[in-house]
C-alpha atoms as a PDB file:
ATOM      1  CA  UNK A   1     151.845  88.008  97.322  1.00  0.00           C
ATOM      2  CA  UNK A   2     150.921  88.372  93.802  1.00  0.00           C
ATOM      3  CA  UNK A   3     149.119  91.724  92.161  1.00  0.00           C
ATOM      4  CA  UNK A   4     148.474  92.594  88.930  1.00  0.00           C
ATOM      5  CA  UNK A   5     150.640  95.283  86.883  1.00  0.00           C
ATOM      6  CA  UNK A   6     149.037  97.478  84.111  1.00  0.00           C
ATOM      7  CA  UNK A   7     150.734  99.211  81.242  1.00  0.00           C
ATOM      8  CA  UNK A   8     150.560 102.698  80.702  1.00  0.00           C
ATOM      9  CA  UNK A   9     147.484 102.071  78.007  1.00  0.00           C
ATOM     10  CA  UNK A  10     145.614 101.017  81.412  1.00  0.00           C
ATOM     11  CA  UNK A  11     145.123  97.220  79.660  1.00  0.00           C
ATOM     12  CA  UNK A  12     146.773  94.375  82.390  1.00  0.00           C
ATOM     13  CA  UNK A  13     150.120  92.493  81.584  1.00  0.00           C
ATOM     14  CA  UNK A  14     150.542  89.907  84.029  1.00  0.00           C
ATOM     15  CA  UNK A  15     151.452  90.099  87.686  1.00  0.00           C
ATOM     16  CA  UNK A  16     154.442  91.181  90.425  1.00  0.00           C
ATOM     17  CA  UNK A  17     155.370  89.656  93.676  1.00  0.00           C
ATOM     18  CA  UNK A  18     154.869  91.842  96.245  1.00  0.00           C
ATOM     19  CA  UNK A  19     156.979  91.588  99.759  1.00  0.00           C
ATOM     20  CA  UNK A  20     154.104  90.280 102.699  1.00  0.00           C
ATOM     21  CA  UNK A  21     156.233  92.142 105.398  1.00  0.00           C
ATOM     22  CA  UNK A  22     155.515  95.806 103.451  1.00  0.00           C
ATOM     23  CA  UNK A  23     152.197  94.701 101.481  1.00  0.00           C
ATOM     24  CA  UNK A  24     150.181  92.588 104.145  1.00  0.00           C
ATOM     25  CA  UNK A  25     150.381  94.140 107.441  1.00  0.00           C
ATOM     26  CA  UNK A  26     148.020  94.234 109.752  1.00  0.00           C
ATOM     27  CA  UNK A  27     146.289  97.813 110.101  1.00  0.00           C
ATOM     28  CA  UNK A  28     146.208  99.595 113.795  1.00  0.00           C
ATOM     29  CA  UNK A  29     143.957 102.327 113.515  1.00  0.00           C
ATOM     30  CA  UNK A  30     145.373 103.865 116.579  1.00  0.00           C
ATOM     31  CA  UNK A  31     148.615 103.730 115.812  1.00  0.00           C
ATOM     32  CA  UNK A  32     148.015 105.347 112.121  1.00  0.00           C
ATOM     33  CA  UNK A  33     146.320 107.997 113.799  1.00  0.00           C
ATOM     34  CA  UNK A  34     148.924 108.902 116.338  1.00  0.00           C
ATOM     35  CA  UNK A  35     151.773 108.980 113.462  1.00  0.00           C
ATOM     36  CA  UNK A  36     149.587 111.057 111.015  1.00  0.00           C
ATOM     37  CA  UNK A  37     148.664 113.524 113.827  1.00  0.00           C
ATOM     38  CA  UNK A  38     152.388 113.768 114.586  1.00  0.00           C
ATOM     39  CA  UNK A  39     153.219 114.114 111.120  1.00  0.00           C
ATOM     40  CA  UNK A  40     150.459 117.037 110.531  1.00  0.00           C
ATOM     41  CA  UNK A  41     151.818 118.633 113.425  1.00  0.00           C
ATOM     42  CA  UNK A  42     155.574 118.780 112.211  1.00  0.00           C
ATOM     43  CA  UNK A  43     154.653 120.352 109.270  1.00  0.00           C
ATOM     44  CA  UNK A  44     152.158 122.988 110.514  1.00  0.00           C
ATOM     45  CA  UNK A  45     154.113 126.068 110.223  1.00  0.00           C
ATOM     46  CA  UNK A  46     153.399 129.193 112.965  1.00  0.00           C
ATOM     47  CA  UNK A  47     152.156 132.197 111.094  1.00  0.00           C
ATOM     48  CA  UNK A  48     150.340 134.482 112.824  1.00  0.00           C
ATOM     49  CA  UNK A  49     152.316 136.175 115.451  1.00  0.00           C
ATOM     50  CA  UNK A  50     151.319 139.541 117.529  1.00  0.00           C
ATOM     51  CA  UNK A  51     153.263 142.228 118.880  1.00  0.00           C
ATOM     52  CA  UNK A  52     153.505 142.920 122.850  1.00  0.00           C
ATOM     53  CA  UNK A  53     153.829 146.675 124.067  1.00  0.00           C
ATOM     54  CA  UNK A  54     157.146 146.568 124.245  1.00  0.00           C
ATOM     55  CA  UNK A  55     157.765 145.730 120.621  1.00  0.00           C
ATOM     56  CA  UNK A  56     154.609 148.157 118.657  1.00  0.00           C
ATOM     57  CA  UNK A  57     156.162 150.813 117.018  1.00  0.00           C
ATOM     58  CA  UNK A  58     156.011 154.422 119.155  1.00  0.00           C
ATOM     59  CA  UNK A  59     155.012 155.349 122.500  1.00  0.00           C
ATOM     60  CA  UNK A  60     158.285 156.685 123.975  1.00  0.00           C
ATOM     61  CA  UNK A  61     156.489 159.854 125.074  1.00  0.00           C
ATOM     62  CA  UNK A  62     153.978 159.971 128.451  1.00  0.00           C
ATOM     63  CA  UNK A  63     150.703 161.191 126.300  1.00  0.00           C
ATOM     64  CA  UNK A  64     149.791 163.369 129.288  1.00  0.00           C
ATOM     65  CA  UNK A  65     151.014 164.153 132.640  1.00  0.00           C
ATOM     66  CA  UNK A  66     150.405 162.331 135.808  1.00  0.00           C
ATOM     67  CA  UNK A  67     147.782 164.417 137.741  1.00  0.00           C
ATOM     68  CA  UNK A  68     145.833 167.610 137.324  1.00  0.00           C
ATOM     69  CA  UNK A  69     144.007 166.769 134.197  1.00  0.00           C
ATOM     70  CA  UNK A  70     141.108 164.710 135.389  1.00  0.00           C
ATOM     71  CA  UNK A  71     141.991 162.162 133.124  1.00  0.00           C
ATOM     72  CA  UNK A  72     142.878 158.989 134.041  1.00  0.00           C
ATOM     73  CA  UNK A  73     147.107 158.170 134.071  1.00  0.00           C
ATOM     74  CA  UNK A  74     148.917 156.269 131.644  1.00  0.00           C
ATOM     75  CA  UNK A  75     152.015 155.996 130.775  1.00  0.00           C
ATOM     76  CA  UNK A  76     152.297 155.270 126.855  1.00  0.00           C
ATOM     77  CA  UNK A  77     149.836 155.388 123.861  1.00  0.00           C
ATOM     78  CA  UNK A  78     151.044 151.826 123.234  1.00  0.00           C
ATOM     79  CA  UNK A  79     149.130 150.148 126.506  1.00  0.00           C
ATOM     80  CA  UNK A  80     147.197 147.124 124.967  1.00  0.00           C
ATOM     81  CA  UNK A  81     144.039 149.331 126.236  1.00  0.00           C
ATOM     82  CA  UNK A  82     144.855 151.813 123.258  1.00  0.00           C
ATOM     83  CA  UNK A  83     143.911 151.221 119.773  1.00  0.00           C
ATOM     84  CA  UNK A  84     147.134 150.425 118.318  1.00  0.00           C
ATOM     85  CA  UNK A  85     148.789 149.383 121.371  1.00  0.00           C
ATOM     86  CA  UNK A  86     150.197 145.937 122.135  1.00  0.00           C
ATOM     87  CA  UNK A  87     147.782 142.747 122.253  1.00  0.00           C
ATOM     88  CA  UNK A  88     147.934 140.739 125.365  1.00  0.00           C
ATOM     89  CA  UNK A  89     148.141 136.317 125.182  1.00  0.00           C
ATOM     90  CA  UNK A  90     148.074 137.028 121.314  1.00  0.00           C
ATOM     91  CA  UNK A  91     149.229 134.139 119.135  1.00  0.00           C
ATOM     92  CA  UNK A  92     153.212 134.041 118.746  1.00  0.00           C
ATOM     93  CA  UNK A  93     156.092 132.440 116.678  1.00  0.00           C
ATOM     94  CA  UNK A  94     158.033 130.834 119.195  1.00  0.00           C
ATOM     95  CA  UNK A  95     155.472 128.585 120.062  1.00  0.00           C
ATOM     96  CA  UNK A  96     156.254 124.931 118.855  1.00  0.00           C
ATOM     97  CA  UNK A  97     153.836 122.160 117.827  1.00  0.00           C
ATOM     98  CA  UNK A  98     156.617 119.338 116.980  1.00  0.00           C
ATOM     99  CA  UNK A  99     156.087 116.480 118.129  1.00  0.00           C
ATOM    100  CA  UNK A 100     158.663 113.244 118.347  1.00  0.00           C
ATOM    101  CA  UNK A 101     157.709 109.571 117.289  1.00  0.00           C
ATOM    102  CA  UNK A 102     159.710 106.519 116.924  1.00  0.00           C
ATOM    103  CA  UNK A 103     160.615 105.852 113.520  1.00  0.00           C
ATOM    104  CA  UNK A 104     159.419 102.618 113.776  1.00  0.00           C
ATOM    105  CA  UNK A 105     156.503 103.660 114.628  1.00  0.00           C
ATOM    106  CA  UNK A 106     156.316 106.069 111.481  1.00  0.00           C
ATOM    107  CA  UNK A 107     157.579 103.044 108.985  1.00  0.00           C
ATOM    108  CA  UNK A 108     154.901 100.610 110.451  1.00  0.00           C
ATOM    109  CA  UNK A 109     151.982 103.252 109.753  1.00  0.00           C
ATOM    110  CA  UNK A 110     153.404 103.173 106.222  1.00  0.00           C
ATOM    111  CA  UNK A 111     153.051  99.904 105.641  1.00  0.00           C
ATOM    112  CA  UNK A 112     149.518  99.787 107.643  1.00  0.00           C
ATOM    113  CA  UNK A 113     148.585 102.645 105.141  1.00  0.00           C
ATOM    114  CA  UNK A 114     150.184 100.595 102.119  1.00  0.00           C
ATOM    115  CA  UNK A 115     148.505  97.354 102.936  1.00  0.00           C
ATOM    116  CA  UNK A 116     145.097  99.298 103.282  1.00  0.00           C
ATOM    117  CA  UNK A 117     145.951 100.658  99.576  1.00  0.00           C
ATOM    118  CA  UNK A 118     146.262  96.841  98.182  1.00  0.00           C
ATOM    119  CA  UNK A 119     143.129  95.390 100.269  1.00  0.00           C
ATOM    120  CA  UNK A 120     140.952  98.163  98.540  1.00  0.00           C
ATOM    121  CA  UNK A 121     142.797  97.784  95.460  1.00  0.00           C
ATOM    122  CA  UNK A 122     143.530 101.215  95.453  1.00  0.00           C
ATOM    123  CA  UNK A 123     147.165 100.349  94.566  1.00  0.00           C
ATOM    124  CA  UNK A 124     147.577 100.773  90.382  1.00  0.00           C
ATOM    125  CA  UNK A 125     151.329  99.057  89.809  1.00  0.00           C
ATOM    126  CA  UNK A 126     152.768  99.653  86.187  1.00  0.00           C
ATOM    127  CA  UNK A 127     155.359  97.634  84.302  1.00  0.00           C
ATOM    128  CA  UNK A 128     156.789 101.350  83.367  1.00  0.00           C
ATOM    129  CA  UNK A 129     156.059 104.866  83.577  1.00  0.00           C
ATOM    130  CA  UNK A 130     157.905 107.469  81.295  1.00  0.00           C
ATOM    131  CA  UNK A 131     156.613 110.505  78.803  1.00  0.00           C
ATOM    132  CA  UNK A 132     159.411 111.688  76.337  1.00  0.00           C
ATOM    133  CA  UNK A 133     158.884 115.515  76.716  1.00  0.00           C
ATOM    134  CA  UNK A 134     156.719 117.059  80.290  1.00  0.00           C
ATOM    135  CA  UNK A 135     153.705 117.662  78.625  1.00  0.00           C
ATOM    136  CA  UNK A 136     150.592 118.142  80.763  1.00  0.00           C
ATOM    137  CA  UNK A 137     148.160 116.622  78.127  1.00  0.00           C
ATOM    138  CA  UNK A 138     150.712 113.085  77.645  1.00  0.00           C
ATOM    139  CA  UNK A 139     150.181 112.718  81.502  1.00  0.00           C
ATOM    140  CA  UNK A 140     146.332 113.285  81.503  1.00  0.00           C
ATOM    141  CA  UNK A 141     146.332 110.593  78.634  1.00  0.00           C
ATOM    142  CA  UNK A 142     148.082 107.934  80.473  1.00  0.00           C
ATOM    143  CA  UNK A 143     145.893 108.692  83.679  1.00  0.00           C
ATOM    144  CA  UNK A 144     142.646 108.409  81.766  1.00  0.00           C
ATOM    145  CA  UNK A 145     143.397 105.387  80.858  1.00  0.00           C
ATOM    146  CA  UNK A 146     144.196 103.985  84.115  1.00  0.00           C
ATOM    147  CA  UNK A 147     141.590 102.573  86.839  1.00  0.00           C
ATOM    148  CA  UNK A 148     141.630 105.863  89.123  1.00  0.00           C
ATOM    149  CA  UNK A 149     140.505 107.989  86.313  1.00  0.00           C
ATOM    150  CA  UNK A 150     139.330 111.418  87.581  1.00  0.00           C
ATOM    151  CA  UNK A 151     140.160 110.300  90.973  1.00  0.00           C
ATOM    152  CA  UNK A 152     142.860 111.895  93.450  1.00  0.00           C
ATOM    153  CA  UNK A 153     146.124 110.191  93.131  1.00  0.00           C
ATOM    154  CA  UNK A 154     149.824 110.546  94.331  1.00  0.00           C
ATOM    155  CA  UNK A 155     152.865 109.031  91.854  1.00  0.00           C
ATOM    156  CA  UNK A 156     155.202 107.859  93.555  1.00  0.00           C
ATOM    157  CA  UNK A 157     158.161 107.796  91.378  1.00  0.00           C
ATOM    158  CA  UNK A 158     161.282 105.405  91.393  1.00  0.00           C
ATOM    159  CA  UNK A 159     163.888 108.248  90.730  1.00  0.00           C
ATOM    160  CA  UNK A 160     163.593 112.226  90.546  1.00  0.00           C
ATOM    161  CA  UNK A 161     162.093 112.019  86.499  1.00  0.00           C
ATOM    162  CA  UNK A 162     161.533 115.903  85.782  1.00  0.00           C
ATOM    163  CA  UNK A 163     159.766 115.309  82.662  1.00  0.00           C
ATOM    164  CA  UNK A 164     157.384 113.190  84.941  1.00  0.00           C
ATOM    165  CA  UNK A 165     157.296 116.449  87.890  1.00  0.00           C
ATOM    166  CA  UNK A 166     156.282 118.932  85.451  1.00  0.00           C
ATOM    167  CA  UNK A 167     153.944 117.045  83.293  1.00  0.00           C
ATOM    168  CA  UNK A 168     151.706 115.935  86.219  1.00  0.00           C
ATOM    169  CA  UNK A 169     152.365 119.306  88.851  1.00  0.00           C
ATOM    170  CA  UNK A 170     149.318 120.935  87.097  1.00  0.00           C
ATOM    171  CA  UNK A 171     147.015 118.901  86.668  1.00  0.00           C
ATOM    172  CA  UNK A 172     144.296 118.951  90.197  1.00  0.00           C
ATOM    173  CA  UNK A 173     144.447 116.070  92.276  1.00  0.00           C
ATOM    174  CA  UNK A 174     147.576 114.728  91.264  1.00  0.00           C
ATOM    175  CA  UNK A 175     150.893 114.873  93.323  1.00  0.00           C
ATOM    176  CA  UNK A 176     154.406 113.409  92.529  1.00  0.00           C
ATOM    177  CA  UNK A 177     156.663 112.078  95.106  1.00  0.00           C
ATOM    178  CA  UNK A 178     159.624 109.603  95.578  1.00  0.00           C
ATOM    179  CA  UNK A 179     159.146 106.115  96.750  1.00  0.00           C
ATOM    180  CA  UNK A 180     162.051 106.468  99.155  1.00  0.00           C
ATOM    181  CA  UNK A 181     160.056 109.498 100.487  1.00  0.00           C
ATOM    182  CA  UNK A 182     156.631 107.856 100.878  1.00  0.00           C
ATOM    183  CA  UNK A 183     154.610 108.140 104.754  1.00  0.00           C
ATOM    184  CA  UNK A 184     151.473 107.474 106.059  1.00  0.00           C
ATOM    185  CA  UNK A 185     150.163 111.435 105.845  1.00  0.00           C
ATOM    186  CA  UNK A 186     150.600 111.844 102.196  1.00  0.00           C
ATOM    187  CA  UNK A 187     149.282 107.865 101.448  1.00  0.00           C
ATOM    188  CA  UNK A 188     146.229 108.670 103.397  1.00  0.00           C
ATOM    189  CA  UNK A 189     145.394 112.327 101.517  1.00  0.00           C
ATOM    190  CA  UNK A 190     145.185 111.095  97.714  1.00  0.00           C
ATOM    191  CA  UNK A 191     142.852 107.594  97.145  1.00  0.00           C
ATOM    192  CA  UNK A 192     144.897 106.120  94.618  1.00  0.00           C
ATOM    193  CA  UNK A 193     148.988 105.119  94.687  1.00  0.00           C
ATOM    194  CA  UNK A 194     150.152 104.660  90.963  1.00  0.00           C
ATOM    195  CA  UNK A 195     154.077 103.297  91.133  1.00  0.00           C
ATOM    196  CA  UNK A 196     156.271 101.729  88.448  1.00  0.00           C
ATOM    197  CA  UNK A 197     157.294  98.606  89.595  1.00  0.00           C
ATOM    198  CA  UNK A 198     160.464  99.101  89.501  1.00  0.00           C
ATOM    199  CA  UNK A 199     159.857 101.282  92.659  1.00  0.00           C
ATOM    200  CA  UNK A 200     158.572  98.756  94.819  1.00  0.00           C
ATOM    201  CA  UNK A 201     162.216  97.343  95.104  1.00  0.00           C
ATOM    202  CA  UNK A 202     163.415 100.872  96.364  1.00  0.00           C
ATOM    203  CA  UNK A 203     160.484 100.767  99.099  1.00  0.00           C
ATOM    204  CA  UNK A 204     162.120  97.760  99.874  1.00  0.00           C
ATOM    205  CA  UNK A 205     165.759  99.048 100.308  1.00  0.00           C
ATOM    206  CA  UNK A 206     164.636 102.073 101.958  1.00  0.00           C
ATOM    207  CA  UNK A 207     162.371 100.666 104.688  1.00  0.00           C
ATOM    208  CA  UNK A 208     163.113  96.985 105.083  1.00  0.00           C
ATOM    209  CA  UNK A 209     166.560  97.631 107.311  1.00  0.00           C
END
């Protein structure tokens, strides 16, 4: 499956093979769905968490006694009646939102997700990537000059290139991640995948077992 690589001056320089069993899949809506819902779900992270009567700070003393004042009894100033008191089926930390899927399901969505990329040649491939300092502006250069332009994009990198991290982690729209990393989730929330093409042979390694 041939495709055509770019250099980092966005002009073309020929063309790569790229492996049919990762490249030209055919795409399951369904079952991209289910792993990027799973996905989204394992990373969610449970913030907001409310206190129950027996945990709110104070309270220990019986505000008033039991009869003789006309009032009606209670027992603590902490009752989830009270302003200040405990909150009753409020939100809490120990709930847990994980949820399990095969991980072949999770490497088939990938390649569902990368084959989608190439059919709406959304895919830039370069012969190389690589800045000699992490300057912001050298990255916004190369990108310019590439077909996805002003458009969202993730990098997914061949090994962990610092000068590449912190030259791109500022600029909007533009993430950085390994190729041995890559899923479905992140694939689906940028519209452009710009990899070296040396990288495609670590895809390879990593999820062709």
């Amino acid at each position: 499956m041939k495709y055509t690589v770019y250099n980092q001056e966005g002009k073309e320089v020929g063309t790569t093979l790229l492996p049919k069993e990762i490249f030209d899949v055919k795409i399951s809506p369904d079952l991209v769905h289910q792993v990027v819902v799973s996905q989204m779900a394992n990373r969610r992270k449970v913030i907001a968490h409310t206190k129950t009567r027996a945990e709110v700070r104070g309270g220990g003393r019986k505000p008033w006694r039991q009869k003789g004042t006309g009032r009606a009894r209670v027992g603590s100033i902490r009752s989830p009646l009270w302003k200040g008191g405990g909150v009753i089926f409020g939100p809490r930390k120990e709930r847990v939102f994980k949820k399990e899927i095969p991980k072949k399901m999770k490497r088939l969505a990938l390649f569902m997700v990368l084959s989608g990329k190439i059919k709406n040649n959304l895919l830039i491939l370069l012969d190389k990537l690589k800045i000699e300092k992490p300057k912001t502006k050298e990255m916004t250069e190369i990108l310019k000059k590439l077909p996805c332009k002003n458009e969202s994009s993730l990098i997914a990198l061949p090994e962990l290139n610092k000068n590449l991290i912190l030259a791109a982690r500022n600029i909007p729209d533009i993430e950085t991640i390994q190729a041995k990393d890559l899923n479905a989730l992140d694939l689906l929330s940028f519209k452009y995948l710009i990899m070296p093409k040396e990288a495609i042979k670590l895809v390879k390694e990593t999820f062709l077992k």
